[in-house]
C-alpha atoms as a PDB file:
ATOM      1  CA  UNK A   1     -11.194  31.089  26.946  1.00  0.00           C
ATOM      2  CA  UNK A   2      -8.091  32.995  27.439  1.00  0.00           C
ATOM      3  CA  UNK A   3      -4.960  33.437  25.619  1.00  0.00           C
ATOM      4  CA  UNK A   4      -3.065  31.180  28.230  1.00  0.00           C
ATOM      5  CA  UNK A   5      -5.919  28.296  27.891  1.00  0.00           C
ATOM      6  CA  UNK A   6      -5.467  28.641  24.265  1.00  0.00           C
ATOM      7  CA  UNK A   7      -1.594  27.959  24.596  1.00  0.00           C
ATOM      8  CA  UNK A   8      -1.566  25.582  26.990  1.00  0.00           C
ATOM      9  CA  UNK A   9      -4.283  23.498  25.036  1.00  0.00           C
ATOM     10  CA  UNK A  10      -2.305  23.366  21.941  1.00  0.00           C
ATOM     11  CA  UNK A  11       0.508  22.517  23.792  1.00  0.00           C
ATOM     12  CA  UNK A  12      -0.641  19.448  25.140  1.00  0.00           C
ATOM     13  CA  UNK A  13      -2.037  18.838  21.776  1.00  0.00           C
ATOM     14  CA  UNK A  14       1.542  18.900  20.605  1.00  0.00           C
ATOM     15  CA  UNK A  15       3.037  16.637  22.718  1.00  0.00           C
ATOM     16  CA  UNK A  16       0.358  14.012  21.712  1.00  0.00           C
ATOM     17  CA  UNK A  17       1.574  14.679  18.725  1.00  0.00           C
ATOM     18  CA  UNK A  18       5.324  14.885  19.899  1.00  0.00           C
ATOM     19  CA  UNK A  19       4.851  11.574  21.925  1.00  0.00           C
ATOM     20  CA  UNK A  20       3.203   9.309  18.991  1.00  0.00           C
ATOM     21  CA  UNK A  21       5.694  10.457  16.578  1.00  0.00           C
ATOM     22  CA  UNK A  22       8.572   8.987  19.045  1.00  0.00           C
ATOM     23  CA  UNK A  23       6.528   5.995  19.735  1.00  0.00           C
ATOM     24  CA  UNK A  24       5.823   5.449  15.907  1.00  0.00           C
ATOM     25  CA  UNK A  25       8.428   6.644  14.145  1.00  0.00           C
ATOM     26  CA  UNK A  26       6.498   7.460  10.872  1.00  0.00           C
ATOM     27  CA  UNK A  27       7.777  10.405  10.365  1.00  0.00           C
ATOM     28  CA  UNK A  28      11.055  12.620  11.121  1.00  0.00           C
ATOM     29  CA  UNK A  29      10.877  14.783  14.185  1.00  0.00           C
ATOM     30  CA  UNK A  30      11.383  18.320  13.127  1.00  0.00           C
ATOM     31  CA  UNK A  31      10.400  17.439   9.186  1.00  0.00           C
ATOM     32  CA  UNK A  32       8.249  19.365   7.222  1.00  0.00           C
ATOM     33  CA  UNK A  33       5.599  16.937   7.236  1.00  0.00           C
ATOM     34  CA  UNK A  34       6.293  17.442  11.285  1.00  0.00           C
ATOM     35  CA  UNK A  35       5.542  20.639  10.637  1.00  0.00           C
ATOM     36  CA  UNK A  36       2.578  20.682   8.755  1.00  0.00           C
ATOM     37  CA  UNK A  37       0.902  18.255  11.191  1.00  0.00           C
ATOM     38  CA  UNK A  38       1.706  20.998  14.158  1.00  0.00           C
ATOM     39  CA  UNK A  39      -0.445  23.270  12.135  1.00  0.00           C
ATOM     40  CA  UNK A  40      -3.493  20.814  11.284  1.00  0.00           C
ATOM     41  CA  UNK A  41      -3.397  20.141  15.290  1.00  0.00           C
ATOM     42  CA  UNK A  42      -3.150  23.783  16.223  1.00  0.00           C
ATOM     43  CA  UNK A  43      -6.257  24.237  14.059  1.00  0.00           C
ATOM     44  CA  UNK A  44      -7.934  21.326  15.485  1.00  0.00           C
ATOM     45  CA  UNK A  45      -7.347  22.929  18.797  1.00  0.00           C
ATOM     46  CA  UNK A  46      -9.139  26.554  17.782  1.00  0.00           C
ATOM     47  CA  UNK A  47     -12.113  24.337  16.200  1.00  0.00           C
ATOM     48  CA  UNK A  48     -12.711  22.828  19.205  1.00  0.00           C
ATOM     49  CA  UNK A  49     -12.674  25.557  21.388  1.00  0.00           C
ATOM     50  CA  UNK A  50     -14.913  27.836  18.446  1.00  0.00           C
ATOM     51  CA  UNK A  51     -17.239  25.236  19.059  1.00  0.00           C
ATOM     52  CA  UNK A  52     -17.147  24.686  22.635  1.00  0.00           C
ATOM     53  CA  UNK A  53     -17.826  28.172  22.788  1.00  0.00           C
ATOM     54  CA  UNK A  54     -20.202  28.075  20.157  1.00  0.00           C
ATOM     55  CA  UNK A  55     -18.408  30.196  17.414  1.00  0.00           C
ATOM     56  CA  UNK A  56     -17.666  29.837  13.961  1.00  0.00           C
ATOM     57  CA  UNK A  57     -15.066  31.838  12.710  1.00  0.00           C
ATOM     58  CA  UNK A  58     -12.709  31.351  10.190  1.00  0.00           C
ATOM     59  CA  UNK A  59      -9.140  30.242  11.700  1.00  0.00           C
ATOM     60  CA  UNK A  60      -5.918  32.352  10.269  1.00  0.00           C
ATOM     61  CA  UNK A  61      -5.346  28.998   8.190  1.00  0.00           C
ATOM     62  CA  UNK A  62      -8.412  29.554   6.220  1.00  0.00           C
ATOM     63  CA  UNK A  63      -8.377  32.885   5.693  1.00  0.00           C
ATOM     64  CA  UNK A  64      -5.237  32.128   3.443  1.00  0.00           C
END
């Protein structure tokens, strides 16, 4: 997977995200609680790749 795949999957994570927080409205865009779920989804992204690729790495987030 390269860099760009990387990018472009989190992106589209984050407009999921982006998209049910509009539709919902359970939390502020642009919060800190906005924020931290950005990072939990960014994570999810690199775990799924690590183990589409069959790796198992610690992310940057759990090196911490």
């Amino acid at each position: 997977m390269t860099k760009g795949e990387m990018q472009r999957a989190k992106r589209r994570a984050l407009n999921i995200l982006d998209e049910w927080i509009k539709v919902t409205g359970v939390i502020g865009e642009h919060s800190s609680y906005h924020s931290e779920l950005e990072g939990i989804i960014e994570d999810a992204v690199e775990c799924g790749a690590q183990g589409a690729l069959r790796i198992n790495e610690p992310l940057e987030s759990e090196k911490d």
